[in-house]
Protein backbone atom coordinates (compact mmCIF):
# COMPACT_ATOMS: atom_id res chain seq x y z
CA UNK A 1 4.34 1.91 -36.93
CA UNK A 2 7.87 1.71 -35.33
CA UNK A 3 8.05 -1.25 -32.95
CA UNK A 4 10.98 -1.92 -30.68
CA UNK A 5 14.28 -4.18 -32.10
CA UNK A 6 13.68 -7.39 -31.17
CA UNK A 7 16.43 -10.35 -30.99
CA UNK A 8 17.50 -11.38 -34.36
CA UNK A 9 16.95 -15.04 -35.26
CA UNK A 10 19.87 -17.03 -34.07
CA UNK A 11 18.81 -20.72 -34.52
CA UNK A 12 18.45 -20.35 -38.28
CA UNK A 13 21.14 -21.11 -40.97
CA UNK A 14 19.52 -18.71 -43.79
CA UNK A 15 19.37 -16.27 -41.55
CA UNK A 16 23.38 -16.16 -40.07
CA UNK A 17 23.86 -16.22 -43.93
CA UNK A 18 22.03 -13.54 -44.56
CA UNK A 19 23.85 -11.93 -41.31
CA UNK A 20 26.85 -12.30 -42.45
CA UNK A 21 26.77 -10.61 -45.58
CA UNK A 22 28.18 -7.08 -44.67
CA UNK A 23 31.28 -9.07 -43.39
CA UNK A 24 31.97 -10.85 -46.68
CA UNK A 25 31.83 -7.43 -48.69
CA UNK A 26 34.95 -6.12 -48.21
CA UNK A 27 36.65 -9.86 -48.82
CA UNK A 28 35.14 -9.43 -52.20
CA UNK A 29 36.28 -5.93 -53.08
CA UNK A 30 40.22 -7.50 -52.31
CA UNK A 31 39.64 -10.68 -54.13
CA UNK A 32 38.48 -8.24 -57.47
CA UNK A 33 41.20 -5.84 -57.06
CA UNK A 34 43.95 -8.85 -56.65
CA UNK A 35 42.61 -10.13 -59.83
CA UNK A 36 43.83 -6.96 -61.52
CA UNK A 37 42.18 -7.56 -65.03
CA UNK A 38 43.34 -5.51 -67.62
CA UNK A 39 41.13 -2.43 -67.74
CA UNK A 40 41.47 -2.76 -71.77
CA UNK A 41 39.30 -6.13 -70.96
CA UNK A 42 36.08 -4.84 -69.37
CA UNK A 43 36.34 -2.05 -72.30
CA UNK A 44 35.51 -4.66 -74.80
CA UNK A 45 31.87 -5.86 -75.49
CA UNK A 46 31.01 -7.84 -72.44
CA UNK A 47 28.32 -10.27 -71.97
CA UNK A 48 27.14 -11.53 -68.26
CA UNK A 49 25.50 -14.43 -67.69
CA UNK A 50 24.15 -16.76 -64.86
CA UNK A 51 20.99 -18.92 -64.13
CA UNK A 52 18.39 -18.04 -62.04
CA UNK A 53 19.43 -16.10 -58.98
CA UNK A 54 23.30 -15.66 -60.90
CA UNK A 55 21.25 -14.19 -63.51
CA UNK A 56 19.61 -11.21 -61.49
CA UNK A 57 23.32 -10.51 -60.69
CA UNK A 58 24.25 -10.12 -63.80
CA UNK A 59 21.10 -8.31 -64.79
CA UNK A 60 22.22 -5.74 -61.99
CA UNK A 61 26.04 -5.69 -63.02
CA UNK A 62 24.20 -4.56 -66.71
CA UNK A 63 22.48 -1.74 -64.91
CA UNK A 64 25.86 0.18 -63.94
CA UNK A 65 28.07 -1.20 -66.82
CA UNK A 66 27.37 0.68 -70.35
CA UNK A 67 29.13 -1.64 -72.54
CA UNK A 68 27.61 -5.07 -71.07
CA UNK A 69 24.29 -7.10 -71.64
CA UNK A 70 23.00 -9.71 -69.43
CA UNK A 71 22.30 -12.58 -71.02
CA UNK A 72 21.06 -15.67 -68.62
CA UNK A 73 22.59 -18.97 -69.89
CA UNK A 74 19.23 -20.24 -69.61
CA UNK A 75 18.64 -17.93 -72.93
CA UNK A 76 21.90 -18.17 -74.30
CA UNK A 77 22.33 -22.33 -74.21
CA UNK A 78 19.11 -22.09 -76.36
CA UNK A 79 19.98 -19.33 -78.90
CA UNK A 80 21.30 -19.40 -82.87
CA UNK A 81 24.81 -17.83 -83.86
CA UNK A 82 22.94 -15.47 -85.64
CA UNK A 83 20.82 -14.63 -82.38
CA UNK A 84 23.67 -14.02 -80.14
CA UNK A 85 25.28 -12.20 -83.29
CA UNK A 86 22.66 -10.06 -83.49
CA UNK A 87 22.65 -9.76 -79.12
CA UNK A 88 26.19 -8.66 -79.55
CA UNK A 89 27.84 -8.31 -83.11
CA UNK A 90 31.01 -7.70 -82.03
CA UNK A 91 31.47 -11.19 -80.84
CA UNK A 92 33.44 -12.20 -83.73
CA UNK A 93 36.15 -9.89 -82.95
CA UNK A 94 36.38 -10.43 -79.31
CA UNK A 95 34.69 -9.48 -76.19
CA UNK A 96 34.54 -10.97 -72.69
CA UNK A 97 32.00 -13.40 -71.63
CA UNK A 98 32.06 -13.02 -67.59
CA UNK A 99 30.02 -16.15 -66.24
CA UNK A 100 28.25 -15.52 -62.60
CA UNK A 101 27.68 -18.52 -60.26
CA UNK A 102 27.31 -20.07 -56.61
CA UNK A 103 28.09 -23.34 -56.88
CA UNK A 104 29.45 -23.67 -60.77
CA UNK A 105 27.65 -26.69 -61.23
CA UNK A 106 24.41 -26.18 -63.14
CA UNK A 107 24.38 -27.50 -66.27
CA UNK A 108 23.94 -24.69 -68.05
CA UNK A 109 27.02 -22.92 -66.74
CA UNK A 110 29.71 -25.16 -68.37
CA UNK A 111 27.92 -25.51 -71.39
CA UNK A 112 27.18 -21.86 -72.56
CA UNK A 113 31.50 -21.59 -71.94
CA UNK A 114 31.47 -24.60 -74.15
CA UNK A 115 29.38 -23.35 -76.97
CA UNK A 116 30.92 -19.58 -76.68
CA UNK A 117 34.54 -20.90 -77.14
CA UNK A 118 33.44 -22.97 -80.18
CA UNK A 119 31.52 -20.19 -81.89
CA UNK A 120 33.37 -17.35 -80.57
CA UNK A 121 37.29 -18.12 -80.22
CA UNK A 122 38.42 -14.95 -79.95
CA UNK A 123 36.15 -14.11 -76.72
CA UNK A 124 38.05 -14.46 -73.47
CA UNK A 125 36.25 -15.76 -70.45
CA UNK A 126 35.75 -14.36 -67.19
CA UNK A 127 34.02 -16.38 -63.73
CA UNK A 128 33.26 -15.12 -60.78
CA UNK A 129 31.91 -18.13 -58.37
CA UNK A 130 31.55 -18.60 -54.72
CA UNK A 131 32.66 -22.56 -55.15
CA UNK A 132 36.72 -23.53 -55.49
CA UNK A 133 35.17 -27.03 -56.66
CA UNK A 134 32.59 -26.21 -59.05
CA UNK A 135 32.67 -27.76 -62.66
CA UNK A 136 32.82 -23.61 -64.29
CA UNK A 137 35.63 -22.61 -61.76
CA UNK A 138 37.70 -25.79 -63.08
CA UNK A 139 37.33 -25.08 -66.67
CA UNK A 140 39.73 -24.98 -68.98
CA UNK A 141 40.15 -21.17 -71.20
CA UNK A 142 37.85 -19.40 -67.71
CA UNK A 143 40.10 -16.88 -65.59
CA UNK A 144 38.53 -17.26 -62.15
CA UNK A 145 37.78 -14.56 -59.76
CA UNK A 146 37.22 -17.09 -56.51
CA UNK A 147 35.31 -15.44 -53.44
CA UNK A 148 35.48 -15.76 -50.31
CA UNK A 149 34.05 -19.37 -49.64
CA UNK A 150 31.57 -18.39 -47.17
CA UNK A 151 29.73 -16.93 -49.96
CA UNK A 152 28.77 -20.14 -51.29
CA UNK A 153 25.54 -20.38 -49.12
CA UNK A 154 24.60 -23.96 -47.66
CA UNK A 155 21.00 -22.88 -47.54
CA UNK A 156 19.08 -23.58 -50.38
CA UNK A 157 18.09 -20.13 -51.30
CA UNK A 158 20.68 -17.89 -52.54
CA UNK A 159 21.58 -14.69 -50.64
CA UNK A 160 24.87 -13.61 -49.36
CA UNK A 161 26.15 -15.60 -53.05
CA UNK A 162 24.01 -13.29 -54.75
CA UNK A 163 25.15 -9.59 -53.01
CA UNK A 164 28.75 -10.66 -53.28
CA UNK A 165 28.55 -11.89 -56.73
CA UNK A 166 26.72 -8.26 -57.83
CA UNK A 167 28.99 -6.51 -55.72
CA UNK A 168 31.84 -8.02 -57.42
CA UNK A 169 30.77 -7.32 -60.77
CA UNK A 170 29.88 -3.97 -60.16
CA UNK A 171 33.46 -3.65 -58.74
CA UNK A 172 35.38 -4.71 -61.94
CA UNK A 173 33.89 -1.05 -63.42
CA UNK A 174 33.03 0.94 -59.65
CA UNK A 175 35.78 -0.53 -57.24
CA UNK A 176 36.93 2.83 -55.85
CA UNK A 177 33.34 4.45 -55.42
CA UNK A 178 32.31 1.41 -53.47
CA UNK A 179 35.54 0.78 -51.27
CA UNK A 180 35.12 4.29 -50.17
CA UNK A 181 31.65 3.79 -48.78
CA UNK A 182 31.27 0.45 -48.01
CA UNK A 183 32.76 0.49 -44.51
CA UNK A 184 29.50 3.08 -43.46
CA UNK A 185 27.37 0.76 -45.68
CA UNK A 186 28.59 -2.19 -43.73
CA UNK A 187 27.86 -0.72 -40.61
CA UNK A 188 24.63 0.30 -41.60
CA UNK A 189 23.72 -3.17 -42.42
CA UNK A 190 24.97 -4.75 -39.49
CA UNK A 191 22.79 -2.24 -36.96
CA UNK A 192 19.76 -2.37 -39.73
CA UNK A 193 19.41 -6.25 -39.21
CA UNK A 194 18.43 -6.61 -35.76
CA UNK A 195 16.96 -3.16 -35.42
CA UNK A 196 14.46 -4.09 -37.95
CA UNK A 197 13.68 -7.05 -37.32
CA UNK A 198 10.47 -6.89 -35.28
CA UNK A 199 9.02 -4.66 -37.89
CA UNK A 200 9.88 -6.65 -40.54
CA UNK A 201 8.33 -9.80 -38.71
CA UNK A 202 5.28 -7.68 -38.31
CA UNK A 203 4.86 -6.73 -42.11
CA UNK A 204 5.03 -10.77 -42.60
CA UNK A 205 2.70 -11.51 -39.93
CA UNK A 206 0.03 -9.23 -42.01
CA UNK A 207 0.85 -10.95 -45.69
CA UNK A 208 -1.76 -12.99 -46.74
CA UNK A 209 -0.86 -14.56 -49.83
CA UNK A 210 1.10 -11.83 -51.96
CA UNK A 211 3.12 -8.90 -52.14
CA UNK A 212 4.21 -6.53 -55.31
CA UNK A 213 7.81 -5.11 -55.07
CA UNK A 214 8.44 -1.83 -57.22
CA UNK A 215 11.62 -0.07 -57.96
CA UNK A 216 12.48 2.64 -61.14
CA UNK A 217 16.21 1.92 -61.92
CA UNK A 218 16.21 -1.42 -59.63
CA UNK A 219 14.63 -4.08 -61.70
CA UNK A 220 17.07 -7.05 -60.74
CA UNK A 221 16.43 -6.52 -57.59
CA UNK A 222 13.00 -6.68 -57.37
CA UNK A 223 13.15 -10.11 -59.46
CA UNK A 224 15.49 -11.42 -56.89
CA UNK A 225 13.44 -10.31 -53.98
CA UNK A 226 10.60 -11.77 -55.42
CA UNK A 227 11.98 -15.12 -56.62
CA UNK A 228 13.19 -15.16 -52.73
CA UNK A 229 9.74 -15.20 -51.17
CA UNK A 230 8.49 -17.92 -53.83
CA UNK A 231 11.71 -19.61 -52.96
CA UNK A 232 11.34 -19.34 -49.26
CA UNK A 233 7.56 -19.49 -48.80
CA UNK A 234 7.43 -22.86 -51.21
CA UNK A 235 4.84 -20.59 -53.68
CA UNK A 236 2.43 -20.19 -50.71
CA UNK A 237 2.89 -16.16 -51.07
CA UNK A 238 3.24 -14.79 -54.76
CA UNK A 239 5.34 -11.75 -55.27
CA UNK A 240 5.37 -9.42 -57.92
CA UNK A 241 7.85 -7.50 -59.12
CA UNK A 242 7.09 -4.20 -61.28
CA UNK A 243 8.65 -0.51 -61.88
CA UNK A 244 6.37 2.12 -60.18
CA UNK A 245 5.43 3.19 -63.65
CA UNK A 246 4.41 -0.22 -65.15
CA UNK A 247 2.83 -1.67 -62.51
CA UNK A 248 -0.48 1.00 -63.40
CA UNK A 249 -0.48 -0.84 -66.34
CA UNK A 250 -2.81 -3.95 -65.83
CA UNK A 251 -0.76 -5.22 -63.06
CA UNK A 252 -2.14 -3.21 -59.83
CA UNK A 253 -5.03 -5.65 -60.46
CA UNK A 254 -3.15 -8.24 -58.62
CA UNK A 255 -3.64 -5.50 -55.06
CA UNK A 256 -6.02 -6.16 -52.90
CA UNK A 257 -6.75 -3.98 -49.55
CA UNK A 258 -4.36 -5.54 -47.75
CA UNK A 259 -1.56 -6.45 -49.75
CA UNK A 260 1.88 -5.46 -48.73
CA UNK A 261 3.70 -3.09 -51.32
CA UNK A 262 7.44 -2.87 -50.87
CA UNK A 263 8.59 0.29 -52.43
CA UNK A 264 12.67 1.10 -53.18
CA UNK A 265 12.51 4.53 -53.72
CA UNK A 266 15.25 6.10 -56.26
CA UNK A 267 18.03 8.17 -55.34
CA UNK A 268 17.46 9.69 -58.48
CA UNK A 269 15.05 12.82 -57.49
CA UNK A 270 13.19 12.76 -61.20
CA UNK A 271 12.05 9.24 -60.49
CA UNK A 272 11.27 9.96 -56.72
CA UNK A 273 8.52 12.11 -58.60
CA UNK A 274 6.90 9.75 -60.27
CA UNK A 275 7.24 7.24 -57.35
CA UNK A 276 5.67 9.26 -55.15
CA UNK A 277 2.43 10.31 -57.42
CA UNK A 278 2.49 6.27 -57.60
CA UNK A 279 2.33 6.23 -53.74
CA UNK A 280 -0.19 8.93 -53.45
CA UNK A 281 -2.59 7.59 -56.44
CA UNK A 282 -2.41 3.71 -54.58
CA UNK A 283 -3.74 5.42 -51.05
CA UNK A 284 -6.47 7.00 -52.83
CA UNK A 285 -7.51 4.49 -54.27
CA UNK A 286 -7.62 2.53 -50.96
CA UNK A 287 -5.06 -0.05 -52.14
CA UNK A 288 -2.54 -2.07 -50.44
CA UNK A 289 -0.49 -1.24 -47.68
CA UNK A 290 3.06 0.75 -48.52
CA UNK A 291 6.54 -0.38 -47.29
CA UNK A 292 8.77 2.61 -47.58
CA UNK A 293 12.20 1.98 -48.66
CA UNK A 294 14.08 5.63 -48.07
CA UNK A 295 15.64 8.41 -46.95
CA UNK A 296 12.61 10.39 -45.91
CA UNK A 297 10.74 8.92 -42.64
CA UNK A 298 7.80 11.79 -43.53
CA UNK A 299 6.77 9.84 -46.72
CA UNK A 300 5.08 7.26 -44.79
CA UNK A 301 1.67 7.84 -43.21
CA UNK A 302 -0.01 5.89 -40.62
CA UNK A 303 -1.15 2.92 -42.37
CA UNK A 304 2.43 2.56 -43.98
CA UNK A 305 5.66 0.69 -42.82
CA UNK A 306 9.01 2.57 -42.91
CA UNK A 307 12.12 0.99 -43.50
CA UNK A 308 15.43 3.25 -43.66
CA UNK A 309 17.22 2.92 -47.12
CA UNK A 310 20.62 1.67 -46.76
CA UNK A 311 22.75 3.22 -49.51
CA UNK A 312 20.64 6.04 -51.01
CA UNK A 313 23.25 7.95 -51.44
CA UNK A 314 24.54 5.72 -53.92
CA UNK A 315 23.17 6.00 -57.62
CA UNK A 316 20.33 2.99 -58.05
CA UNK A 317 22.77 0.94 -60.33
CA UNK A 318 24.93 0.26 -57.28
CA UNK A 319 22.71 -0.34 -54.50
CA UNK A 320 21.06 -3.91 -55.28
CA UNK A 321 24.04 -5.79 -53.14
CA UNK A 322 22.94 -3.28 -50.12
CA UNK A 323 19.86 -3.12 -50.09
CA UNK A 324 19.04 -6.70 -50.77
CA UNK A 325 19.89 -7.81 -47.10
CA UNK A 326 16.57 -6.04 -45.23
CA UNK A 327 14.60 -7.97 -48.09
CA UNK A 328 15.75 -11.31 -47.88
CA UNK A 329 15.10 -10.59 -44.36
CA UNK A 330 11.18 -10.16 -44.98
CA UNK A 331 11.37 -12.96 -47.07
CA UNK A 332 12.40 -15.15 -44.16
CA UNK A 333 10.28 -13.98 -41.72
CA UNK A 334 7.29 -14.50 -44.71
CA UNK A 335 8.82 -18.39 -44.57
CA UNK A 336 8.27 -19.01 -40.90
CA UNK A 337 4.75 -16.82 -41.19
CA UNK A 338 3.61 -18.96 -43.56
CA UNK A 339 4.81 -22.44 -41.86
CA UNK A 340 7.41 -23.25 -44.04
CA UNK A 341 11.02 -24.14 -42.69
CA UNK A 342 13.02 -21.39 -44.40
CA UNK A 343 16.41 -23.83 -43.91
CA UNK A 344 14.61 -26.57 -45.89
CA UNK A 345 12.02 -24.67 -48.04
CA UNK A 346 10.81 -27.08 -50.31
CA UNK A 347 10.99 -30.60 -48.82
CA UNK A 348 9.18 -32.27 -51.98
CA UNK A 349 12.54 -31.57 -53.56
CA UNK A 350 10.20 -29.44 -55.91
CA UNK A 351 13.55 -26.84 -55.71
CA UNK A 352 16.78 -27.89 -54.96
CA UNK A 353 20.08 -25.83 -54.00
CA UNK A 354 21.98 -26.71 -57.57
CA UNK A 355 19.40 -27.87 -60.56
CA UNK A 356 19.34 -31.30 -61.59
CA UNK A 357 21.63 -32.11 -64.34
CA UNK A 358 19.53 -32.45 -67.33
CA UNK A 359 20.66 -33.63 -71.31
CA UNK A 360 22.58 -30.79 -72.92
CA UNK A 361 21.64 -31.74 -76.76
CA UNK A 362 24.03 -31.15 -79.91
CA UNK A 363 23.99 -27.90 -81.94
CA UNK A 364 21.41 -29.36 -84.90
CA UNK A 365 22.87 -28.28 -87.90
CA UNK A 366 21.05 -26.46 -91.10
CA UNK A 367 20.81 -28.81 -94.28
């Protein structure tokens, strides 16, 4: 159901932001390899951690880095010593907490640093953040990895902060397998955008009220993509995020005839099986309507959507950052679709670009 490139939107903020993310990727790969950590350091238990948005990146830094856990501060403001002992019981010894954030100034950001460097001295401290002026990029004991400040979105909803921030963690273990094929990435990106856009405003146009995302070895971003269109559509479409294999499990119950399914396929050709059993079992059954993320045009039928993969020939740890862009994308279009201004999203102030500070309470001690 090809349909010719129409203009991409130009008299939307979120959407130059989302634009200009293949232009801010190769800023980001420089600013990591100018850091030039010690390669001793991200050998060492490693923890990443972020709020919301910052906390899918970390979850998909995690997926391509062995020795780390993602741990959202949101989790790890709350937890014991002995829980993030037993998380990580190497912390005693050392490790590196690496902290992921836009604008550095949630609350939860400075105080996880806080509460690590009391509990855990020996841990050294790592942030990457998209804001020179943020409380985390000022504190004191945090080496700072400081992007390009473009990255630091002025829209409400995160998106060109949250590919570079992935893409810069996944460069601290993968910089040379990513500077060697991000140019053709970028490229791909920049032609995908407009090319795609009338389709992708036609998939919105036929959204009713939800849409499931599935993925196999992508979960982060399918959180992100869904958090994106709550974000963006202020809750008026729900999105559900799933793995092709889980989502038999109870969840296709949320399908109805109509609703859209977006579907990152795996570069991995074992999991393409079971996707694609997924695919065919769903059109039996008469449910939903498939978006095709891939390499293989023939996989769609008539009733499906096609949308060309961007980096498939990447492994699925390493593609969130890419493939993110064509998402965020629907998710605007989804914003307009459903009357919402996608530059000012949530006008009740129900969601606001940094959270609200709120009372950080003392550790309660045991008697």
């Amino acid at each position: 159901m090809l349909t010719p490139p129409s203009t991409y939107p130009t008299d939307s903020l979120l959407a130059f932001e989302i634009a200009q993310q293949p232009a801010l990727w190769p800023t980001t790969l420089e600013r990591v390899a100018a850091a030039g950590l010690p390669s001793e350091l991200t050998q060492s238990p490693v923890i990443l951690t972020g709020a919301g948005t910052s906390a899918y990146a970390a979850s998909a830094i995690a997926e391509a880095w062995p020795q780390a856990m993602a741990i959202p501060t949101t989790n790890l403001l709350l937890q014991s010593v002995a829980e993030i002992e037993s998380a990580a019981p190497s912390l005693r010894q050392g490790g590196l907490l690496i902290s992921l954030a836009r604008s550095g100034d949630s609350p939860e950001s400075t105080a996880v640093v806080a509460k690590i460097q009391k509990l855990f001295p020996l841990v050294k401290h790592l942030a990457i953040v998209c804001n020179a002026n943020g409380r985390l990029a000022l504190t004191a004991g945090v080496e700072v990895i400081l992007l390009d400040p473009r990255t630091n979105d002025r829209s409400l909803a995160m998106t060109g902060s949250f590919s570079n921030l992935t893409l810069a963690g996944l460069a601290l273990k993968h910089h040379e397998q990513l500077a060697h094929h991000l140019p053709a990435i970028c490229s791909r990106v920049e032609s995908a955008l407009p090319q795609s856009n009338a389709l992708i405003q036609e998939i919105a146009h036929t959204c009713k009220d939800r849409i499931v995302i599935l993925t196999s070895g992508m979960q982060a971003l399918a959180r992100e993509v869904a958090l994106k269109i709550i974000e963006l559509t202020d809750g008026r479409v729900l999105a559900m995020p799933e793995t092709f294999l889980g989502f038999r499990h109870g969840a296709v119950g949320f399908l109805r005839e109509d609703t859209p399914i977006l579907c990152f396929l795996s570069s991995d050709p074992q999991k393409r099986l079971y996707e694609e059993d997924m695919i065919k079992d769903l059109r039996g059954k008469g449910l939903g309507r498939l978006i095709i993320v891939g390499d293989n045009p023939s996989l769609a039928q008539q009733r499906d959507w096609y949308v060309p993969a961007i980096a498939p020939f990447l492994p699925d740890s390493l593609r969130t950052p890419f493939e993110v862009p064509l998402a965020q994308l629907l998710a605007y279009h989804l914003s307009v679709n459903a009357q919402v201004n996608p530059d000012d999203p949530s006008p009740k102030g129900t969601i606001t670009r940094v959270v609200r500070p709120f009372r950080i309470h003392k550790e309660l001690t045991s008697a």
